[in-house]
PDB file of N, CA and C in Angstrom:
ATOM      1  N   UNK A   1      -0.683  11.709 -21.624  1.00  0.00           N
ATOM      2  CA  UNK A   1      -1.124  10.379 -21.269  1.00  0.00           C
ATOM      3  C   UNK A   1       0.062   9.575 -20.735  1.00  0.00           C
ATOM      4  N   UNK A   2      -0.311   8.606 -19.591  1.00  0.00           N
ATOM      5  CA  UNK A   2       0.993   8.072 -19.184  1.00  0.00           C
ATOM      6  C   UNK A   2       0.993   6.666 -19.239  1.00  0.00           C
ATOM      7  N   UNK A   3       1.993   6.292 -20.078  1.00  0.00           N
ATOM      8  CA  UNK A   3       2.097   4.622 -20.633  1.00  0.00           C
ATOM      9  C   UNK A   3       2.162   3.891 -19.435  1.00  0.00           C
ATOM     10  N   UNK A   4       1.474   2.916 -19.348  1.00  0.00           N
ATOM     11  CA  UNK A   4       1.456   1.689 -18.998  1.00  0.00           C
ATOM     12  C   UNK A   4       2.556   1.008 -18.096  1.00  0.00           C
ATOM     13  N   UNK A   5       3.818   0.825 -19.125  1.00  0.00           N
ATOM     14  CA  UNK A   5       4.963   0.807 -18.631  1.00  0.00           C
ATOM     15  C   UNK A   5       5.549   1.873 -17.643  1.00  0.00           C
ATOM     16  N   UNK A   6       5.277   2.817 -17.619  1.00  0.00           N
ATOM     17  CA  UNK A   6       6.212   4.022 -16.490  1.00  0.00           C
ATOM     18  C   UNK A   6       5.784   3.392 -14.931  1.00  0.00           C
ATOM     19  N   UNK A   7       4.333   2.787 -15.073  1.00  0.00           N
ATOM     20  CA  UNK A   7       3.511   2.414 -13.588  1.00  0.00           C
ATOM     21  C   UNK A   7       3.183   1.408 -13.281  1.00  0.00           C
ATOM     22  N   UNK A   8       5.267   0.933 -12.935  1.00  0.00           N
ATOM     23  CA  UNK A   8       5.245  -0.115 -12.425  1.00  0.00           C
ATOM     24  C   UNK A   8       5.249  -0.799 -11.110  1.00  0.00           C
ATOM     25  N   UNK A   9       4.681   0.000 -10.086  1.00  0.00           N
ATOM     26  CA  UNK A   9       4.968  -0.023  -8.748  1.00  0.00           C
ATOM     27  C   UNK A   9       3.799   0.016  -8.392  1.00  0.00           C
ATOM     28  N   UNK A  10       2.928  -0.785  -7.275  1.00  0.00           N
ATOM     29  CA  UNK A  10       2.352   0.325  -6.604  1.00  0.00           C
ATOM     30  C   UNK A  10       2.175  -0.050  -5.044  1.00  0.00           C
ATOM     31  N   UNK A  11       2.259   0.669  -4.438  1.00  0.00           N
ATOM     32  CA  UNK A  11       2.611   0.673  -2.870  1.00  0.00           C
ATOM     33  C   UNK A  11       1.481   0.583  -1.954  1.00  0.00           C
ATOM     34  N   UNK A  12       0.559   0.049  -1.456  1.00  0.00           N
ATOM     35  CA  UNK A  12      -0.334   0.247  -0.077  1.00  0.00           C
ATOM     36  C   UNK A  12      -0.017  -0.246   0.973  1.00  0.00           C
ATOM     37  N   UNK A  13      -0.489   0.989   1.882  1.00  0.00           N
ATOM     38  CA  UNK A  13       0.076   0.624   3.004  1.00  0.00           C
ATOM     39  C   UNK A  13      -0.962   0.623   4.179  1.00  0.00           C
ATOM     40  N   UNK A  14      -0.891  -0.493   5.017  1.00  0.00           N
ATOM     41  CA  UNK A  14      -1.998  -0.842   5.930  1.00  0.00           C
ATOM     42  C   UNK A  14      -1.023  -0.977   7.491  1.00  0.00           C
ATOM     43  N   UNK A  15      -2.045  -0.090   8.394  1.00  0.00           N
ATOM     44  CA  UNK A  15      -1.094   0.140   9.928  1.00  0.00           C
ATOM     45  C   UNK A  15      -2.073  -0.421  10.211  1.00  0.00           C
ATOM     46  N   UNK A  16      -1.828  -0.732  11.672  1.00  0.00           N
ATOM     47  CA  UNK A  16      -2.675  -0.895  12.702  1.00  0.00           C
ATOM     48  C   UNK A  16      -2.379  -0.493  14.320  1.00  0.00           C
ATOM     49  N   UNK A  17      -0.998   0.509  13.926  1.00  0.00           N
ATOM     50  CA  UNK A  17      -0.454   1.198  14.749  1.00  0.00           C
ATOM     51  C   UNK A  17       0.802   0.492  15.222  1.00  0.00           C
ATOM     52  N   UNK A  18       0.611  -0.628  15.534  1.00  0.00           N
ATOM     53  CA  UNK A  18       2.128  -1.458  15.993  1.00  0.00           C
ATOM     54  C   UNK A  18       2.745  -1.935  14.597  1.00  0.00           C
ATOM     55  N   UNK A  19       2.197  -2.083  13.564  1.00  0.00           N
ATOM     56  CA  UNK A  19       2.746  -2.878  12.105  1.00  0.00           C
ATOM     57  C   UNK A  19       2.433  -2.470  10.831  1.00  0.00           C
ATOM     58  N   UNK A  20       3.312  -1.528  10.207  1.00  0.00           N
ATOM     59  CA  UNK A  20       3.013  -1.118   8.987  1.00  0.00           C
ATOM     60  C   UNK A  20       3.186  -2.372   7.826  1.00  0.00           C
ATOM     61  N   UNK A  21       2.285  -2.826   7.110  1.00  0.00           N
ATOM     62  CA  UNK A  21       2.404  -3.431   6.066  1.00  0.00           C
ATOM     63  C   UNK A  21       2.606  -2.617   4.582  1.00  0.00           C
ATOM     64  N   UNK A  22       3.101  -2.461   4.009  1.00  0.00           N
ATOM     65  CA  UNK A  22       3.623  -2.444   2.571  1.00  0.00           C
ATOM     66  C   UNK A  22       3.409  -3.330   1.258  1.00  0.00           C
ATOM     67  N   UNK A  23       2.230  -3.436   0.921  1.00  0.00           N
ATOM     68  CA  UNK A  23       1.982  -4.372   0.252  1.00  0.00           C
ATOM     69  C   UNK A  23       2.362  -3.685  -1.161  1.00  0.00           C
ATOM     70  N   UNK A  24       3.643  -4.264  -2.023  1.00  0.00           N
ATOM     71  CA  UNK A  24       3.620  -4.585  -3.024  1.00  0.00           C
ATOM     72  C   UNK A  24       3.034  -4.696  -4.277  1.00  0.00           C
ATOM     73  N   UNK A  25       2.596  -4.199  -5.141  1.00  0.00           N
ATOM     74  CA  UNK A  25       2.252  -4.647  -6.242  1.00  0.00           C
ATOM     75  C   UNK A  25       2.640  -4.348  -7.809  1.00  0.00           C
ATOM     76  N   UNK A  26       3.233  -5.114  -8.618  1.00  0.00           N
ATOM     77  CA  UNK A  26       3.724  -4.855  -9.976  1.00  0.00           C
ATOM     78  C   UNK A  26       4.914  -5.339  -9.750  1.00  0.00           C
ATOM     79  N   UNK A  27       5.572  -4.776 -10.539  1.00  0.00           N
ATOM     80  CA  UNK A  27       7.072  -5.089 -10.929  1.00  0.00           C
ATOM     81  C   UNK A  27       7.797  -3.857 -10.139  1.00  0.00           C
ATOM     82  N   UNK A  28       8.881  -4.237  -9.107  1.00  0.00           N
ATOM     83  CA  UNK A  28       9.885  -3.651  -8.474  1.00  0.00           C
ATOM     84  C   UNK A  28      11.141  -3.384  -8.902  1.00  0.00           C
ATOM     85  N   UNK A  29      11.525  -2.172  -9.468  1.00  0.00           N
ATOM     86  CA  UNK A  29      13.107  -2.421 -10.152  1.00  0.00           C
ATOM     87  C   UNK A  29      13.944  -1.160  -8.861  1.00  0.00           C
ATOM     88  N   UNK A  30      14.980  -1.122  -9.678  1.00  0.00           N
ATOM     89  CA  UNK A  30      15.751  -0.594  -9.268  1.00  0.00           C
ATOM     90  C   UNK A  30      15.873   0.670  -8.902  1.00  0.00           C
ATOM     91  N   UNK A  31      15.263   1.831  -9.816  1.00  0.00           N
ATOM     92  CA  UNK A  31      14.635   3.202  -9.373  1.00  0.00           C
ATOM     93  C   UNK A  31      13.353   3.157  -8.358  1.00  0.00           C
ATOM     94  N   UNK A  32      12.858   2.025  -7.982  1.00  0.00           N
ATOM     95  CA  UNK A  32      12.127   2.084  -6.897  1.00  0.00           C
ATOM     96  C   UNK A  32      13.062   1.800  -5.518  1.00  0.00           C
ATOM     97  N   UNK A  33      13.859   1.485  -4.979  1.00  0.00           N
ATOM     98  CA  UNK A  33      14.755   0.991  -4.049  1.00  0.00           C
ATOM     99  C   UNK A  33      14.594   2.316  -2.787  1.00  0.00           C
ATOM    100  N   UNK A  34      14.938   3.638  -3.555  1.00  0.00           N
ATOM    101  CA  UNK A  34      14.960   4.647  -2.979  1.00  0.00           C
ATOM    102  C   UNK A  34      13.637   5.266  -2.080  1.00  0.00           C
ATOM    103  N   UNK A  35      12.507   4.779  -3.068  1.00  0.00           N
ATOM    104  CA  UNK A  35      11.465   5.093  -2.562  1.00  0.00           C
ATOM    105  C   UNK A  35      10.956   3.843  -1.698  1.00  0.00           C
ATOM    106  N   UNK A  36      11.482   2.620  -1.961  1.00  0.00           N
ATOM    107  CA  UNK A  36      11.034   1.637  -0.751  1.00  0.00           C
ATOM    108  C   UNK A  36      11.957   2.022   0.624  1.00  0.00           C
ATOM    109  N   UNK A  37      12.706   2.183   0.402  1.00  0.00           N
ATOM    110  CA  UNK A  37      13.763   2.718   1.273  1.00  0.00           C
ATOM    111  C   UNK A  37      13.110   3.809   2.577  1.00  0.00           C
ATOM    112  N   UNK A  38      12.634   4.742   2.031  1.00  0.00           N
ATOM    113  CA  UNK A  38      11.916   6.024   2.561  1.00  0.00           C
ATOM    114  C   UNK A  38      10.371   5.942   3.111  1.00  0.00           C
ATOM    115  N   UNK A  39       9.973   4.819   2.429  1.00  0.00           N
ATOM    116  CA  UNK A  39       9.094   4.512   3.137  1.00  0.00           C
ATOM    117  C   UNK A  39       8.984   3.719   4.250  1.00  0.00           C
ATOM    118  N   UNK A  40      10.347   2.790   4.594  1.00  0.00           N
ATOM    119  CA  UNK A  40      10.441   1.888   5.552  1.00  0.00           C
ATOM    120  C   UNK A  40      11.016   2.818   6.841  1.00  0.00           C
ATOM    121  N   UNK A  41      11.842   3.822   6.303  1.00  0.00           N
ATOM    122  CA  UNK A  41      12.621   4.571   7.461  1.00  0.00           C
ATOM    123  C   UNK A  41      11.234   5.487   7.795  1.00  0.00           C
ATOM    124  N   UNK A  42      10.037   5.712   7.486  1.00  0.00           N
ATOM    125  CA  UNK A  42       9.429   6.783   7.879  1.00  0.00           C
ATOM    126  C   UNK A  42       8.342   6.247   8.650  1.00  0.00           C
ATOM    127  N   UNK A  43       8.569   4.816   8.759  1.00  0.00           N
ATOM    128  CA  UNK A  43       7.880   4.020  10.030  1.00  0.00           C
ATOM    129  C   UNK A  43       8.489   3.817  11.118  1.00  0.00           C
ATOM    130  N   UNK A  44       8.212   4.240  12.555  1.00  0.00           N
ATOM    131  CA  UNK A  44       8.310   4.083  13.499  1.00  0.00           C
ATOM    132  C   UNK A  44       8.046   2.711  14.162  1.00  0.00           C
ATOM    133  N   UNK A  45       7.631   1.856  13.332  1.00  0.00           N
ATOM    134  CA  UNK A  45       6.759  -0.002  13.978  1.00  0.00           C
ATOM    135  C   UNK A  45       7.780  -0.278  13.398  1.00  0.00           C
ATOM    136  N   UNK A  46       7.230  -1.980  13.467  1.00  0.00           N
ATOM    137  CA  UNK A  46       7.858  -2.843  12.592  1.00  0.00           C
ATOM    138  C   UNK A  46       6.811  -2.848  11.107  1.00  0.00           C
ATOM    139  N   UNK A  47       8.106  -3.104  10.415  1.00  0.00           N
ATOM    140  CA  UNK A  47       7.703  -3.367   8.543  1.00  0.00           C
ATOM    141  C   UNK A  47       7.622  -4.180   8.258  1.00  0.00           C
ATOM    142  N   UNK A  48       6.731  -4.743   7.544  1.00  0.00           N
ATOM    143  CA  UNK A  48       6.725  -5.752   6.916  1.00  0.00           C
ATOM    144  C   UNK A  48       5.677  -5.929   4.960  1.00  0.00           C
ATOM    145  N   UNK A  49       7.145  -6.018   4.499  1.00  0.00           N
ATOM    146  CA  UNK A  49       7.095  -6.162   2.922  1.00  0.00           C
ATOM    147  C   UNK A  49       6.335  -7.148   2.625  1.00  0.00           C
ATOM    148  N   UNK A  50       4.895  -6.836   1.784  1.00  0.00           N
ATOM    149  CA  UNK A  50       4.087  -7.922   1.490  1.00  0.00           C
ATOM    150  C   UNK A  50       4.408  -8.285   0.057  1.00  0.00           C
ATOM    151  N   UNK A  51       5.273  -9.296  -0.199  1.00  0.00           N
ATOM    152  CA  UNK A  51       5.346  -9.600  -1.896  1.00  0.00           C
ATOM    153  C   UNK A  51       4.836 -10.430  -2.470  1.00  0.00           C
ATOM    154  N   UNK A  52       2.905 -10.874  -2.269  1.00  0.00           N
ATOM    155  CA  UNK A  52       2.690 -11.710  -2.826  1.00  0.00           C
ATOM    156  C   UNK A  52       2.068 -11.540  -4.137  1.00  0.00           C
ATOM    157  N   UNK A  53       1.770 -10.250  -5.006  1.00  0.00           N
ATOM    158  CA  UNK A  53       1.872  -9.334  -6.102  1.00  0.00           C
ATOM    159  C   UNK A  53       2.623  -8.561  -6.972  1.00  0.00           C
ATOM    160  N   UNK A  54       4.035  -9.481  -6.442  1.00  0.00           N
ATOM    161  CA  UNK A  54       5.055  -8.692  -6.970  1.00  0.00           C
ATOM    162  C   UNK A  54       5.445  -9.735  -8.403  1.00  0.00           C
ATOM    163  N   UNK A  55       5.306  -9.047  -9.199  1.00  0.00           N
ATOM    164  CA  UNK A  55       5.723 -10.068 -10.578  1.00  0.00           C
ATOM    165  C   UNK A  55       7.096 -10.193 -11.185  1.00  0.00           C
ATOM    166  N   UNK A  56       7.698  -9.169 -10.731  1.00  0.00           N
ATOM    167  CA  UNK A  56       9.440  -8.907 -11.491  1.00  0.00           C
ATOM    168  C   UNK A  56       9.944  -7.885 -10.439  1.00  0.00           C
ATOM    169  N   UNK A  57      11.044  -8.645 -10.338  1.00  0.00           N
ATOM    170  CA  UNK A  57      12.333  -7.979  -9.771  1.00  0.00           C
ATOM    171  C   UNK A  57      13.280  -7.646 -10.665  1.00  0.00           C
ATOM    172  N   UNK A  58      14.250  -6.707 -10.375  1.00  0.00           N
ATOM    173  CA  UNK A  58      15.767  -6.982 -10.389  1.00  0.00           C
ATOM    174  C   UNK A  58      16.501  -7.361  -9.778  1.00  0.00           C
ATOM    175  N   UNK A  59      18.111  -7.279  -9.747  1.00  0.00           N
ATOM    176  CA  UNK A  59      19.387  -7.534  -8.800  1.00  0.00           C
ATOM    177  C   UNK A  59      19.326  -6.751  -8.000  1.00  0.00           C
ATOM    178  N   UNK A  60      19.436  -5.598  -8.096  1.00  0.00           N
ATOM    179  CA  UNK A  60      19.339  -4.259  -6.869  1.00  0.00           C
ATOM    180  C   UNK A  60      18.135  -4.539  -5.963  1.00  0.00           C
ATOM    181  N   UNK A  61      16.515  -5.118  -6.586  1.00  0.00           N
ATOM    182  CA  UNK A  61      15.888  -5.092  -6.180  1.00  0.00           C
ATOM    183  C   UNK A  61      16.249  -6.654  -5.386  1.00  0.00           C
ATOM    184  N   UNK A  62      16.243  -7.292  -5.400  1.00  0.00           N
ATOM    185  CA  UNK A  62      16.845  -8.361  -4.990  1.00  0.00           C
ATOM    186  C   UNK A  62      17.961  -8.286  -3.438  1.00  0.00           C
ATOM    187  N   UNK A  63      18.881  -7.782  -4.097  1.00  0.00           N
ATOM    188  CA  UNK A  63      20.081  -7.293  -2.968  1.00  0.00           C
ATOM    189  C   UNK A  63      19.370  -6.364  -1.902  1.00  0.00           C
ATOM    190  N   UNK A  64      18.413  -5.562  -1.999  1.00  0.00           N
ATOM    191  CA  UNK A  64      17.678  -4.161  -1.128  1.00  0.00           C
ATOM    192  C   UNK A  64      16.991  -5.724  -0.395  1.00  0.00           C
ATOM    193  N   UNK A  65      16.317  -6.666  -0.577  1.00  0.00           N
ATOM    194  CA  UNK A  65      15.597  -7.585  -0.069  1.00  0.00           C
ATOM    195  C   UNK A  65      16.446  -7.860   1.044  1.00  0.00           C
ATOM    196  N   UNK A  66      17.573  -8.406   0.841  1.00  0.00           N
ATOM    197  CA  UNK A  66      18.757  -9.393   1.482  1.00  0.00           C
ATOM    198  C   UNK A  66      18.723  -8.176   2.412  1.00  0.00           C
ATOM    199  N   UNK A  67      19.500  -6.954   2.035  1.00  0.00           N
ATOM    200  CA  UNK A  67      19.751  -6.074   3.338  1.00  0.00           C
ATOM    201  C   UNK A  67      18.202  -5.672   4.248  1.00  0.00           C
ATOM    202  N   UNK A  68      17.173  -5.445   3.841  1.00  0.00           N
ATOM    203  CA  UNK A  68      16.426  -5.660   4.718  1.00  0.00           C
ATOM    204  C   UNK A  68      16.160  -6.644   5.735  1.00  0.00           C
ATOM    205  N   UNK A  69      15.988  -7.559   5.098  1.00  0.00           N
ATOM    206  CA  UNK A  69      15.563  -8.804   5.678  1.00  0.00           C
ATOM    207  C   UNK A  69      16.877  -8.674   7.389  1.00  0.00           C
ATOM    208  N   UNK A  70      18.019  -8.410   6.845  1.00  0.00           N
ATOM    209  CA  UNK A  70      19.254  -8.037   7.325  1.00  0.00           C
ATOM    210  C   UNK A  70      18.934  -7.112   8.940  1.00  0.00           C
ATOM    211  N   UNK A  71      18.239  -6.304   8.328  1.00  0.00           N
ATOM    212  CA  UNK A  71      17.845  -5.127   9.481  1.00  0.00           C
ATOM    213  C   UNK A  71      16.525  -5.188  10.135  1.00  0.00           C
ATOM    214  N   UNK A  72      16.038  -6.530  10.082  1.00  0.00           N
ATOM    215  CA  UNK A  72      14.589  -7.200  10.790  1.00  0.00           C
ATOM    216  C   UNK A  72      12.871  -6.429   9.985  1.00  0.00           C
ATOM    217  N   UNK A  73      13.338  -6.221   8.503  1.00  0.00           N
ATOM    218  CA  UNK A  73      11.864  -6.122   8.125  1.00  0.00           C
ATOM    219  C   UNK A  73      11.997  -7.426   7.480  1.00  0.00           C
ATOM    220  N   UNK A  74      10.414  -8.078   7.839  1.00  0.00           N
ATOM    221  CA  UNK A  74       9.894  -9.117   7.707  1.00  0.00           C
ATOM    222  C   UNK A  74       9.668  -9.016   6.161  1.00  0.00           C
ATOM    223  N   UNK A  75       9.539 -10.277   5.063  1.00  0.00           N
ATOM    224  CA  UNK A  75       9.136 -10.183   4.015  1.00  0.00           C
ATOM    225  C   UNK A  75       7.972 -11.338   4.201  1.00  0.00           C
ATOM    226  N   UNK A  76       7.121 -11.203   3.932  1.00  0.00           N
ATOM    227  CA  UNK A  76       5.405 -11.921   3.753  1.00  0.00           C
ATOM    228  C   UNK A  76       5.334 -12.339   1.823  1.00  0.00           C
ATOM    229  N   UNK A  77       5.033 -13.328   2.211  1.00  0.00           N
ATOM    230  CA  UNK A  77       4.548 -14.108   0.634  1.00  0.00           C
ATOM    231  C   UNK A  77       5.697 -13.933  -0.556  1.00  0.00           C
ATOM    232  N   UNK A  78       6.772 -14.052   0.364  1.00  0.00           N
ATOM    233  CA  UNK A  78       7.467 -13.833  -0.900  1.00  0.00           C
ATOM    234  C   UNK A  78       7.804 -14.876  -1.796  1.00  0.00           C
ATOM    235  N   UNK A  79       7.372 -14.915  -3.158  1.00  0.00           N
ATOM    236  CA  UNK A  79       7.532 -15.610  -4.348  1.00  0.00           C
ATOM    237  C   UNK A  79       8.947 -16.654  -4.291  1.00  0.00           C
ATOM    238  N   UNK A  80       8.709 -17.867  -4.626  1.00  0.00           N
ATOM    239  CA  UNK A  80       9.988 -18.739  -4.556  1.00  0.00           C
ATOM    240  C   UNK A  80      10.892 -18.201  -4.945  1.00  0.00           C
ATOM    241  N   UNK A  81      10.973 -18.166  -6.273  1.00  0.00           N
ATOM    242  CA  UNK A  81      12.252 -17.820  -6.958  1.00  0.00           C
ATOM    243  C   UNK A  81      12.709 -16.420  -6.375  1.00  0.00           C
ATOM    244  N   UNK A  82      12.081 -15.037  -5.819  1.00  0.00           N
ATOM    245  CA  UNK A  82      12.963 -14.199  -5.295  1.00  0.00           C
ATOM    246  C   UNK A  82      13.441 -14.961  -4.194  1.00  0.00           C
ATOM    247  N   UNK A  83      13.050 -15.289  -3.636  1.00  0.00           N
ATOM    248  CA  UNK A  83      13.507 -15.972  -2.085  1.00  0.00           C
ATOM    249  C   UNK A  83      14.993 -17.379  -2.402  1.00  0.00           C
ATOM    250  N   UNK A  84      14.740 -17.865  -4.150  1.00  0.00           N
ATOM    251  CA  UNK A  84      15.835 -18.251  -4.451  1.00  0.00           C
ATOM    252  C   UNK A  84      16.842 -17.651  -4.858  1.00  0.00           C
ATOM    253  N   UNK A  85      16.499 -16.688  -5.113  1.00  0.00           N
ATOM    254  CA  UNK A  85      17.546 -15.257  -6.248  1.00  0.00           C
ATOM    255  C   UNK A  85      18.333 -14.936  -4.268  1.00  0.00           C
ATOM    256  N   UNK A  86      17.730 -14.102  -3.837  1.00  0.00           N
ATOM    257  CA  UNK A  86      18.233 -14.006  -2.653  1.00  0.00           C
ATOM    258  C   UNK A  86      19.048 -14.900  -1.890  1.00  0.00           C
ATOM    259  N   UNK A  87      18.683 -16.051  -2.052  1.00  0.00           N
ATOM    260  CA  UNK A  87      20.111 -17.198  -1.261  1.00  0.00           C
ATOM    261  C   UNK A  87      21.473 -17.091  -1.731  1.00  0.00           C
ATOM    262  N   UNK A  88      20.982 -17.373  -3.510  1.00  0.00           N
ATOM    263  CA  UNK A  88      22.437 -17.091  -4.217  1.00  0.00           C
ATOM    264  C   UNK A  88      23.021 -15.997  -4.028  1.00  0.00           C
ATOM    265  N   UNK A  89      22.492 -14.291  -3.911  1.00  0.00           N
ATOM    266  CA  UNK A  89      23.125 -13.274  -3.699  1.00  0.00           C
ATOM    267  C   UNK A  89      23.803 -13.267  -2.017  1.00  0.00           C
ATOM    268  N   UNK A  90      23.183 -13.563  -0.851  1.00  0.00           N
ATOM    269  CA  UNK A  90      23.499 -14.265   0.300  1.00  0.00           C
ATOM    270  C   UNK A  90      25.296 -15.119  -0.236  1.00  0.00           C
ATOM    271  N   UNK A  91      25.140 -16.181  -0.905  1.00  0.00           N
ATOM    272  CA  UNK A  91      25.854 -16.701  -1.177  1.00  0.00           C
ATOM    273  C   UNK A  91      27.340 -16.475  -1.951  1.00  0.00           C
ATOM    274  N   UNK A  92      26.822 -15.165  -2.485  1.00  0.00           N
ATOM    275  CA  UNK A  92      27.850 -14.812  -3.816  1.00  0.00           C
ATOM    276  C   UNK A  92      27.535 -15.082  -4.816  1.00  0.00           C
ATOM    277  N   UNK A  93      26.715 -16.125  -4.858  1.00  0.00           N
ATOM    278  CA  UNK A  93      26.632 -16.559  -6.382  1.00  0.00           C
ATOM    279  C   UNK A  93      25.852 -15.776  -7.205  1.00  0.00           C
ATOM    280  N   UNK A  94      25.528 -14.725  -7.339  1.00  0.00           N
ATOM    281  CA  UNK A  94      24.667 -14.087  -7.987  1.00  0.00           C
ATOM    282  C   UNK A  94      23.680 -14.249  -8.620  1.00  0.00           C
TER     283      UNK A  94
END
């Protein structure tokens, strides 16, 4: 049986041939990075991260935001406070 806690991610993804969406849902940590990662490089469009279901981050998860955002995938609905967590890391301030 698999707890609750292990399935914290979950990923859908909606094309329409020019725009893969990635919609988000649960809590995003840090052993997910790799697999958001692999899913963005295995699109040929533009990406765009839907986080309006995302309930918890981390720092890594946080920082992976900043460098995206960095390399032109769009983030959609993203929650204040990541979008504040992200200025300060932008900033240094952690």
């Amino acid at each position: 049986m698999q707890s609750l806690l292990a399935v914290t991610l979950k990923i859908e993804t909606i094309s329409d041939g020019d725009v893969v969406i990635l919609r988000l849902i649960g809590r995003v940590e840090s052993e997910h990075v790799g697999e958001l990662r692999d899913h963005i490089r295995n699109h040929q469009v533009n990406v765009i991260l839907d986080l309006d279901e995302v309930r918890l981050v981390d720092v890594s998860v946080v920082r992976f935001l900043v460098t995206c955002e960095g390399e032109r995938v769009e983030l959609l609905n993203c929650p204040p406070y990541i979008r504040e967590w992200m200025g300060r890391e932008r900033s240094g301030g952690g």
